[in-house]
C-alpha atoms as a PDB file:
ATOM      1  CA  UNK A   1      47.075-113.131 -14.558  1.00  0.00           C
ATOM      2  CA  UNK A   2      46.357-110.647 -16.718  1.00  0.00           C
ATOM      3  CA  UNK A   3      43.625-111.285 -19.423  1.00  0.00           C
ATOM      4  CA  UNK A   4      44.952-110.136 -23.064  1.00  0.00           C
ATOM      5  CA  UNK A   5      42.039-108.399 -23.820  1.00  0.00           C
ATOM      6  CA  UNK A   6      42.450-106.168 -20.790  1.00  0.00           C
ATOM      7  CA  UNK A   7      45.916-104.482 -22.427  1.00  0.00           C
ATOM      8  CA  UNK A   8      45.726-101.826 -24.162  1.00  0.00           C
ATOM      9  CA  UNK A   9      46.221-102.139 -27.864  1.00  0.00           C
ATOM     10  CA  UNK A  10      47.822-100.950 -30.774  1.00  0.00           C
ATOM     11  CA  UNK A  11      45.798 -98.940 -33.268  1.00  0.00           C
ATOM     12  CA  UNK A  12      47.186 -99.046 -36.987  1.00  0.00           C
ATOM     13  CA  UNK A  13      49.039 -95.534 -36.319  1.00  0.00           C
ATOM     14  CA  UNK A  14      51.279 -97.069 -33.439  1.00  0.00           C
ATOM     15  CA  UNK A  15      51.752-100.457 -35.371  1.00  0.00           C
ATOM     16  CA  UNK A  16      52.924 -98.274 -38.297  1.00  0.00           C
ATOM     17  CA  UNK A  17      54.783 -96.087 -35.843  1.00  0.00           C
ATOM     18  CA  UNK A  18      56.692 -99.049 -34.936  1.00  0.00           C
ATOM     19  CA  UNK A  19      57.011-100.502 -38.410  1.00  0.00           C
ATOM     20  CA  UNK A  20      58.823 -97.398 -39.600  1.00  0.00           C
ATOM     21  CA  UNK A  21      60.558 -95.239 -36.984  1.00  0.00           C
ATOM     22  CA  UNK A  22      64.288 -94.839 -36.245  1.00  0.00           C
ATOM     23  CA  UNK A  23      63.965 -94.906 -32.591  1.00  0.00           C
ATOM     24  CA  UNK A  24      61.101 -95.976 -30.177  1.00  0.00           C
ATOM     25  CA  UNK A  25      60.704 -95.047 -26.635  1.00  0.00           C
ATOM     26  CA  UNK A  26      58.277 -96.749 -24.738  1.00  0.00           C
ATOM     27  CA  UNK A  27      58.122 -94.223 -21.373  1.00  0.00           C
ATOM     28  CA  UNK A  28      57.171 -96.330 -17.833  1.00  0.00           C
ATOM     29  CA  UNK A  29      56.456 -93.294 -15.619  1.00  0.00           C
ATOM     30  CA  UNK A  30      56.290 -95.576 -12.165  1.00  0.00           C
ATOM     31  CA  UNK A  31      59.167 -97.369 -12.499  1.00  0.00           C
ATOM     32  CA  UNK A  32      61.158 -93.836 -13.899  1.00  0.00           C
ATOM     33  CA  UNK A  33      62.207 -96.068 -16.884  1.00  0.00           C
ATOM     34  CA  UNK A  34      62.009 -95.857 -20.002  1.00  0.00           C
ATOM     35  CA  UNK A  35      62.839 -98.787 -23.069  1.00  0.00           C
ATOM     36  CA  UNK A  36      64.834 -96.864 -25.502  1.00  0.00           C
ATOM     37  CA  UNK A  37      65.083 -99.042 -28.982  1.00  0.00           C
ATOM     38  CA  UNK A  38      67.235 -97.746 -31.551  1.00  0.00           C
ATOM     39  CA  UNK A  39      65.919 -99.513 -34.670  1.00  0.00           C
ATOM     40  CA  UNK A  40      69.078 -98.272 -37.370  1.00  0.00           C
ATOM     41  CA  UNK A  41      71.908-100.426 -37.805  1.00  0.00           C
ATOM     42  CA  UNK A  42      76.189-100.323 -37.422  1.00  0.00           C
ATOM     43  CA  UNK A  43      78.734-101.795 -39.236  1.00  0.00           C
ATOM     44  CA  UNK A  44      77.581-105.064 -37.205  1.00  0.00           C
ATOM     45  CA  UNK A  45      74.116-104.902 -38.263  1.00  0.00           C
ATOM     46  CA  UNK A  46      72.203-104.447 -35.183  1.00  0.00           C
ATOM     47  CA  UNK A  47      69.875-102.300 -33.961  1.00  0.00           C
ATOM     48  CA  UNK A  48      70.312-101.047 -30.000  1.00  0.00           C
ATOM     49  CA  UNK A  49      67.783-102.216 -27.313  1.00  0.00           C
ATOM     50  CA  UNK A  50      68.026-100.794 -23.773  1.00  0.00           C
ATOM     51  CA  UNK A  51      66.592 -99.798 -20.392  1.00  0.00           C
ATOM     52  CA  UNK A  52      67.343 -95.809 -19.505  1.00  0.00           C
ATOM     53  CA  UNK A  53      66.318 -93.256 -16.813  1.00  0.00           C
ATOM     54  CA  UNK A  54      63.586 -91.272 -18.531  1.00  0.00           C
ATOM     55  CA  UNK A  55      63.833 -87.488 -20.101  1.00  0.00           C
ATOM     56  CA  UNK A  56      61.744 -84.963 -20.634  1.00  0.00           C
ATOM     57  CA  UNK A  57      60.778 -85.669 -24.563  1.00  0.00           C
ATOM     58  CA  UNK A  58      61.240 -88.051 -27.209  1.00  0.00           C
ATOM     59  CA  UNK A  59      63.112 -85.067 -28.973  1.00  0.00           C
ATOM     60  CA  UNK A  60      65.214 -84.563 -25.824  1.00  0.00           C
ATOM     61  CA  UNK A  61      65.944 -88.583 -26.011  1.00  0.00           C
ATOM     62  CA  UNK A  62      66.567 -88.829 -30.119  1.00  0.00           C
ATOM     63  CA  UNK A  63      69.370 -85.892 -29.214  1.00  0.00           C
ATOM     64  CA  UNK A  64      70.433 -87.990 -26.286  1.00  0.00           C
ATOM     65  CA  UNK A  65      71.467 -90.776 -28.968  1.00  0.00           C
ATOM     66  CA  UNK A  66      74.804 -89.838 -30.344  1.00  0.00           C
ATOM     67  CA  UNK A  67      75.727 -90.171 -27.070  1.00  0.00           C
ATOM     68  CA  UNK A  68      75.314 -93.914 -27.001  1.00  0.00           C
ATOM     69  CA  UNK A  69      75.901 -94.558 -30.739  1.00  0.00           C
ATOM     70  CA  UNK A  70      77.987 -91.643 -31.837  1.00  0.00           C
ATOM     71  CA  UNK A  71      78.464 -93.436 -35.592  1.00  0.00           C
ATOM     72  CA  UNK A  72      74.424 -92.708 -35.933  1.00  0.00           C
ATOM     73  CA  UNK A  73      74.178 -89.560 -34.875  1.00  0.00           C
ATOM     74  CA  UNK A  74      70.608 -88.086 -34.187  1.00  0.00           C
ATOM     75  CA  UNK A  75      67.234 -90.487 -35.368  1.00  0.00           C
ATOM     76  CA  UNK A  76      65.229 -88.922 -38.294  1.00  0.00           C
ATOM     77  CA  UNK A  77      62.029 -90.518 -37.316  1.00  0.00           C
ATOM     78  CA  UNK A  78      60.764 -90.804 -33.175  1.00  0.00           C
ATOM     79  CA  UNK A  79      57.948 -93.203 -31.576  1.00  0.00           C
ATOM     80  CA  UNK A  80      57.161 -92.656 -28.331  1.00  0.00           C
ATOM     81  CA  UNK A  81      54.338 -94.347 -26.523  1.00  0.00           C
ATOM     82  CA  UNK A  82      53.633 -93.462 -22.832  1.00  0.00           C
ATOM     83  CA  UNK A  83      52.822 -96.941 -20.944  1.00  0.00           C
ATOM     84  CA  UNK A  84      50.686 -96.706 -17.226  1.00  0.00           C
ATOM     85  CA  UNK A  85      50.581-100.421 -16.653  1.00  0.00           C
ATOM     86  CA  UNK A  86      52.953-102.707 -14.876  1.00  0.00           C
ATOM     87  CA  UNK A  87      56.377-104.251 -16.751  1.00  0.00           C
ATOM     88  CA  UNK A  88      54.332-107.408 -17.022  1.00  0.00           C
ATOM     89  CA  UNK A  89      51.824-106.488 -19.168  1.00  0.00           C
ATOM     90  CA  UNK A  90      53.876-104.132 -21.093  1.00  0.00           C
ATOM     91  CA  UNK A  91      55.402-107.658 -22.007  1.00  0.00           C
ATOM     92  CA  UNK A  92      52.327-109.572 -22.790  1.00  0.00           C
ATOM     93  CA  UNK A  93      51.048-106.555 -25.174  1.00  0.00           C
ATOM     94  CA  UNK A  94      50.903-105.726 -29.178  1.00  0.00           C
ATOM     95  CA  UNK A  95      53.432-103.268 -28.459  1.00  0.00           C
ATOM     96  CA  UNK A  96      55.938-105.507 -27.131  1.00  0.00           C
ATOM     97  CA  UNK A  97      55.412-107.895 -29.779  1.00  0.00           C
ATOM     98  CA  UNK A  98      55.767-105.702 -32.462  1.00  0.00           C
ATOM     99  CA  UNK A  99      59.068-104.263 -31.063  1.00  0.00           C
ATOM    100  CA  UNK A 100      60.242-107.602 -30.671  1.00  0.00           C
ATOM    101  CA  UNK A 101      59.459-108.129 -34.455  1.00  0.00           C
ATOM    102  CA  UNK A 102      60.772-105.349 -35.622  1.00  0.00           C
ATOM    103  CA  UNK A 103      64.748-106.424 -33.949  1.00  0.00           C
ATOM    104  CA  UNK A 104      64.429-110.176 -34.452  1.00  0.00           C
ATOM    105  CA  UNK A 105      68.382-109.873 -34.422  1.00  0.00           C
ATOM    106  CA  UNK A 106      68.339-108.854 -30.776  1.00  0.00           C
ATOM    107  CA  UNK A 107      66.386-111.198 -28.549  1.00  0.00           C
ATOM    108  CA  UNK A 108      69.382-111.515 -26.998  1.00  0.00           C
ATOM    109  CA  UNK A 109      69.310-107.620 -26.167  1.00  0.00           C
ATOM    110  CA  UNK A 110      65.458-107.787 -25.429  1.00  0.00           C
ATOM    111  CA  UNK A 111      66.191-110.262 -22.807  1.00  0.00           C
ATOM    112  CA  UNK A 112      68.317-108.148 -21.069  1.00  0.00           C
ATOM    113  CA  UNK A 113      65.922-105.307 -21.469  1.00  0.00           C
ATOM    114  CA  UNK A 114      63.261-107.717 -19.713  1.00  0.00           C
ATOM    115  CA  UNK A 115      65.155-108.503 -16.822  1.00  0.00           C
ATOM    116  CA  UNK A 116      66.239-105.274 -15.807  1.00  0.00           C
ATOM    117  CA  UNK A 117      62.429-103.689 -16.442  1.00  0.00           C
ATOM    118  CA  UNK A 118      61.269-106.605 -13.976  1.00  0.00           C
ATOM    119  CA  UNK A 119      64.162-105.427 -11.413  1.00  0.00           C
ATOM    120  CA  UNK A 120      63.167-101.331 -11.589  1.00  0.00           C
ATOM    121  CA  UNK A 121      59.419-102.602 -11.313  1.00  0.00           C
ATOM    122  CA  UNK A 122      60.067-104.655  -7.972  1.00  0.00           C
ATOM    123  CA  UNK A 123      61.968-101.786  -6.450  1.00  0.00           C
ATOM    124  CA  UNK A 124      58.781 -99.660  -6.987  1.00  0.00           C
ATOM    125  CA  UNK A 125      57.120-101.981  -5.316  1.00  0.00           C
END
């Protein structure tokens, strides 16, 4: 197990990065993944939270977005944070958390996002 104080953490910049941007991409380089969430809301109210094959920018990926919500068109604002550990403790970190906070309406979504991170990470096993 993976002692908390071992992850890395969150300066104020990223926490306010996360507070405030349109989109976040958090890349995971060994598992060729990255979590793409997609903070602004439809007609429905929800922000978008899902698991994609990573590009080569977080420009390249906010242009990527009409392609998956066409009504939104490209993100203003961009967050991108590079992570080199494991799925696990990407999910016991600040970051997480504050992701998680930031689309309380989707822990449905985030669940999702969980399990398939956990799947990509066992086939780089």
């Amino acid at each position: 197990m993976t002692n908390n104080s071992e992850l890395p953490q969150l300066d104020q910049a990223g926490l306010d990065n996360v507070e405030s941007a349109d989109l976040i991409t958090v890349q995971i380089p060994h598992i060729g993944q990255a979590l793409i969430v997609d903070t602004r809301t439809t007609k429905d109210g929800s922000p978008k939270v899902l698991v994609r094959p990573l590009v080569g920018s977080a420009v390249e990926r906010a242009h990527k977005m009409p392609e998956i919500r066409p009504e939104l068109g490209i993100p203003e604002t961009v967050a991108s944070f590079h992570w080199e550990g494991s799925v696990n403790q990407l999910k016991q970190s600040e970051l997480w958390e504050a992701l998680i906070v930031r689309t309380q309406d989707s822990l449905d979504k985030w669940a999702i996002c969980s399990l398939m991170l956990d799947s990509y990470e066992k086939e780089s096993d």
